[in-house]
Protein backbone atom coordinates (compact mmCIF):
# COMPACT_ATOMS: atom_id res chain seq x y z
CA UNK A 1 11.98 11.29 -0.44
CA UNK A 2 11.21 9.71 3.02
CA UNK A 3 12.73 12.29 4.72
CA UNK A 4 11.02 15.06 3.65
CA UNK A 5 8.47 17.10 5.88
CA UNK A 6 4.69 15.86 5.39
CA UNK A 7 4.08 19.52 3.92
CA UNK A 8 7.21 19.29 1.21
CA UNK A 9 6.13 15.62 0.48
CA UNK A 10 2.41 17.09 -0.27
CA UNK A 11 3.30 20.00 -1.49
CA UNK A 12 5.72 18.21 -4.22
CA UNK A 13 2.46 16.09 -4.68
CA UNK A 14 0.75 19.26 -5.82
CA UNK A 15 3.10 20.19 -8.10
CA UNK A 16 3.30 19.64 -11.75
CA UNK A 17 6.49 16.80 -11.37
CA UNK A 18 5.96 14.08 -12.32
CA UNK A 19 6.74 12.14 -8.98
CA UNK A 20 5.61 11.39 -6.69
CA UNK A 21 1.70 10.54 -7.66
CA UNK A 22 -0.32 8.21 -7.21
CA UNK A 23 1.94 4.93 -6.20
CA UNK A 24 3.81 6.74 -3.39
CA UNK A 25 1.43 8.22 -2.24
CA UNK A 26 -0.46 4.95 -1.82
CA UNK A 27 1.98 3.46 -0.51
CA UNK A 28 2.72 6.26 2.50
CA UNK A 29 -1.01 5.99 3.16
CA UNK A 30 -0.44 2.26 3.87
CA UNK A 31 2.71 2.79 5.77
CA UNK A 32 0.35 4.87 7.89
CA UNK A 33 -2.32 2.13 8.35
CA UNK A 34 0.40 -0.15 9.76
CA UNK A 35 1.60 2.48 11.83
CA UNK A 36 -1.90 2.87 13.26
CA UNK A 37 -1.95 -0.84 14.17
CA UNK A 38 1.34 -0.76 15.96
CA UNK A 39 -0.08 1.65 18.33
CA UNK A 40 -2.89 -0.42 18.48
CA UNK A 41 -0.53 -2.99 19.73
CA UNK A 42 2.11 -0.72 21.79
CA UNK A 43 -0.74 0.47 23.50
CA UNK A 44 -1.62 -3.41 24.33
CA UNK A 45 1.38 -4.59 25.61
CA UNK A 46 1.80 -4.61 29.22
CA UNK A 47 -1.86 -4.67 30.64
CA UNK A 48 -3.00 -6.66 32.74
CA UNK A 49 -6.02 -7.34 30.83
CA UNK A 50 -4.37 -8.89 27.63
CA UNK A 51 -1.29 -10.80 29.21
CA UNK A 52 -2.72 -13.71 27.84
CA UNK A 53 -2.55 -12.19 24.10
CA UNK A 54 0.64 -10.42 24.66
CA UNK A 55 3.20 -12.56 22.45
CA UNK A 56 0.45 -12.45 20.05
CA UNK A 57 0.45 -8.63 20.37
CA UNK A 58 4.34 -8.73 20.09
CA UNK A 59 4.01 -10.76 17.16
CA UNK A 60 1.75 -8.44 15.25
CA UNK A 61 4.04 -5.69 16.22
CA UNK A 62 7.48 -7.22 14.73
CA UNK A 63 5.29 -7.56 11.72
CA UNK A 64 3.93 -4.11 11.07
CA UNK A 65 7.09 -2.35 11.87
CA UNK A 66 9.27 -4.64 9.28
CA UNK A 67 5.51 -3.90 6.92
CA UNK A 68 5.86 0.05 7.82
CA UNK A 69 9.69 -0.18 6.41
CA UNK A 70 8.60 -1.75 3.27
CA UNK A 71 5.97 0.69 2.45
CA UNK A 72 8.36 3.82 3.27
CA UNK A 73 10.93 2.30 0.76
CA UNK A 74 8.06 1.79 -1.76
CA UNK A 75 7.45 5.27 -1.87
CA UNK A 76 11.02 6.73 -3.28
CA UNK A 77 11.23 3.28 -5.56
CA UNK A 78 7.83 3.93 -6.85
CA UNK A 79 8.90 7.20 -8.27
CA UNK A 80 12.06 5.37 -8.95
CA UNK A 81 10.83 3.18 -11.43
CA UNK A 82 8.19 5.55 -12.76
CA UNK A 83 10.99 8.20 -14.20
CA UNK A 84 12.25 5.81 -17.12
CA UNK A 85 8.63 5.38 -18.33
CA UNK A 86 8.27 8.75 -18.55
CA UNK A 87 11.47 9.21 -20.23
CA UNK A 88 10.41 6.62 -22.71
CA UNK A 89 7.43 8.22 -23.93
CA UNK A 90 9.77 11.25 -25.57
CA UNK A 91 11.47 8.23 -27.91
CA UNK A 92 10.76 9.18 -31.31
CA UNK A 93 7.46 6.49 -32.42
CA UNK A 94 9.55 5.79 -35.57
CA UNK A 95 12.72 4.60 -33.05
CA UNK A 96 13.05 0.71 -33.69
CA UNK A 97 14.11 0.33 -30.00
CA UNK A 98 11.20 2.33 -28.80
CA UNK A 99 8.45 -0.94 -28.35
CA UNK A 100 11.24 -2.53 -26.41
CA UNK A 101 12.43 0.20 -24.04
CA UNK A 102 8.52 1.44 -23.29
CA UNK A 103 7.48 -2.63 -22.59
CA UNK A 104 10.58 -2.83 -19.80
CA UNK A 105 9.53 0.59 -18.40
CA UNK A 106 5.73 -0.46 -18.34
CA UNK A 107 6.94 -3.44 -16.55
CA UNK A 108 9.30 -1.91 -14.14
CA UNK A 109 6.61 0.70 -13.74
CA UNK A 110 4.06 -1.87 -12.54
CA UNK A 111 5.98 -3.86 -10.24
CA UNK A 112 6.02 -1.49 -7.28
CA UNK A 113 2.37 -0.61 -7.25
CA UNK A 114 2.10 -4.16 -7.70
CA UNK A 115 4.12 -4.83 -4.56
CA UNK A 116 2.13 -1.83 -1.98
CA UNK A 117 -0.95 -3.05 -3.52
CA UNK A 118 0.32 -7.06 -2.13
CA UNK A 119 1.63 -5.02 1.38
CA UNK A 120 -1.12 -2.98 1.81
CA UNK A 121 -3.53 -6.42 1.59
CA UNK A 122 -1.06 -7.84 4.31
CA UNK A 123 -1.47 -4.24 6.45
CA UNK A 124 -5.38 -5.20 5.60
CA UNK A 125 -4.88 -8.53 7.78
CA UNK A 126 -2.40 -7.23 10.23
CA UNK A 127 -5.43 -4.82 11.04
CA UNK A 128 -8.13 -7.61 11.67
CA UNK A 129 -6.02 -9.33 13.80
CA UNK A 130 -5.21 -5.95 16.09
CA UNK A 131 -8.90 -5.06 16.24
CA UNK A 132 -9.56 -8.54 17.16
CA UNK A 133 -6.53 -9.09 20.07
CA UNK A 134 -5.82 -5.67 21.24
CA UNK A 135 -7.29 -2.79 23.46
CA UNK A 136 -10.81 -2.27 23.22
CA UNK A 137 -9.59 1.59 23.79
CA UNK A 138 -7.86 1.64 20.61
CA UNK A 139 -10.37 -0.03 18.48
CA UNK A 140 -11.14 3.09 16.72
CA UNK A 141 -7.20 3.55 15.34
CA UNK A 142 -7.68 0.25 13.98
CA UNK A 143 -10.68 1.10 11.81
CA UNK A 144 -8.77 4.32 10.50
CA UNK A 145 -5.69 2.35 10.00
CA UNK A 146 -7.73 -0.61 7.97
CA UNK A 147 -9.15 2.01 5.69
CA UNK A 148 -5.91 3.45 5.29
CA UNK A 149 -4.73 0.48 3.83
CA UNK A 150 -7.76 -0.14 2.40
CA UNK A 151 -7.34 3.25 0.32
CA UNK A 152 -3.88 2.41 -0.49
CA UNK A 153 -4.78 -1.31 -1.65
CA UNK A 154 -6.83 0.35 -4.22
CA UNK A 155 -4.47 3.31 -5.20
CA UNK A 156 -1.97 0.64 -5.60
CA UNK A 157 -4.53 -1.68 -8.63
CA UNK A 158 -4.77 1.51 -10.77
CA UNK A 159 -1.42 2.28 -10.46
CA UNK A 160 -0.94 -1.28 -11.19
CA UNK A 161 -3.12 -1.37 -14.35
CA UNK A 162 -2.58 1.85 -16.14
CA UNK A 163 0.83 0.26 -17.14
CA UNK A 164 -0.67 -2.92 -17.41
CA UNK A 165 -3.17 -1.68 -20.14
CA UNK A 166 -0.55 -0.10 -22.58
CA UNK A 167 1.90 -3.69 -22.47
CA UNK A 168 1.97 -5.38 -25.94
CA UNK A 169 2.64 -8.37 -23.76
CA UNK A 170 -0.67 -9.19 -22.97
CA UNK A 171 -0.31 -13.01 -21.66
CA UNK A 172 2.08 -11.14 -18.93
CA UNK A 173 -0.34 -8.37 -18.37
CA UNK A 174 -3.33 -10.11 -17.17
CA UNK A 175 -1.55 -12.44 -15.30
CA UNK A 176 -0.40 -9.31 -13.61
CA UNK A 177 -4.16 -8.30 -13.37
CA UNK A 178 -5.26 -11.01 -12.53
CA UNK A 179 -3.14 -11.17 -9.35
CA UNK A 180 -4.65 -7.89 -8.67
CA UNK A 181 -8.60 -8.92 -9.25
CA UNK A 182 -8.32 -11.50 -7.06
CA UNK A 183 -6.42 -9.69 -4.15
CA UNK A 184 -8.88 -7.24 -4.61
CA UNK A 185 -11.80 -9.66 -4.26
CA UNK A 186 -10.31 -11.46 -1.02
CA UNK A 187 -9.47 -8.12 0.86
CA UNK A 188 -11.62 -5.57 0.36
CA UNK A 189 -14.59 -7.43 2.38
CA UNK A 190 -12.00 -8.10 5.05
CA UNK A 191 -11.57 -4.36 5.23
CA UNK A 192 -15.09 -3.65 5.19
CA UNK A 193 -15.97 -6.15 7.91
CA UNK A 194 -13.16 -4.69 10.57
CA UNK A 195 -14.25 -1.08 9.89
CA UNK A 196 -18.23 -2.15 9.90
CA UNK A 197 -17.86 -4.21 13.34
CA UNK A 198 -15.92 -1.36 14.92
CA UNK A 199 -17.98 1.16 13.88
CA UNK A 200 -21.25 -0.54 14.93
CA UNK A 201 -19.85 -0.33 18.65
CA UNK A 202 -19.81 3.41 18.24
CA UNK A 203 -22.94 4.06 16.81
């Protein structure tokens, strides 16, 4: 699925199959947020003007192409884990076996959102740090690439807790949400801030 064109990858989005939705796509908007900072930060390296934050800049680089990989792989092992769930649902309600297979699916289904929602809040900080230490020229790629994951941070939670909702397991579930609430709560004003303080140089 990572291979495919940007028009066959939206226009399988538009169709009426069940993957990929809302998880991968999440995910490849995060992938794209990273990939926004690492131009931030390819566009940093080797002038004269940031020498002195240039193994920073390499750092932050290392990190967002090893965070771009992960998100691409998220995206086929969202829909992945997503296709057993909705195999489940056709068990017959009067199968003994049925609570059992549909809690494991709701599970399985849960844990990749889970895991771009946890990258996208680390593509979130990876941001900050390139609008902070890199080109003032490429500030504005950094805002777009903070909303970006941003956007996919918060894809990822529903996509998280629409599974986590139908779980009979409900000790596991909002422990599962709760990881979510509170990622939410740290991140989303870090996201706002970067945008808001590049944006006010603008306007």
């Amino acid at each position: 699925m990572r291979e495919q064109s940007m028009r066959s990858f939206a226009a399988a989005l538009a169709s009426d199959a069940a993957t990929p939705g809302g998880g991968g796509a999440s995910a490849l908007v995060g992938a794209l947020g990273v990939a926004l900072g690492n131009m931030v930060g390819a566009l940093t390296v080797g002038k004269k003007k940031y020498a002195d934050v240039e193994p920073e800049i390499r750092a932050l680089n290392d990190r967002a192409e090893a965070l771009r990989e992960r998100l691409l792989d998220c995206v086929e092992r969202d829909a992945a884990a997503f296709a057993p769930l909705s195999r489940a649902y056709a068990i017959p309600k009067d199968d003994p076996g049925r609570e059992t297979v549909m809690e494991q699916c709701l599970r399985d289904a849960a844990a990749v959102p889970l895991e771009i929602f946890e990258l996208s809040c680390d593509g979130i900080e990876l941001l900050r740090d390139y609008g902070e230490r890199g080109s003032v020229m490429m500030l504005s790629d950094a805002a777009t690439g903070v909303v970006f994951c941003w956007s996919a941070m918060y894809g990822a939670a529903v996509n998280v807790k629409v599974n986590t909702k139908l779980m009979r397991d409900r000790a596991y579930a909002e422990e599962i949400n709760r990881r979510v609430d509170a990622g939410m709560e740290r991140y989303w004003p870090i996201a706002e801030r970067v945008y808001e303080n590049i944006y006010r140089r603008y306007c």
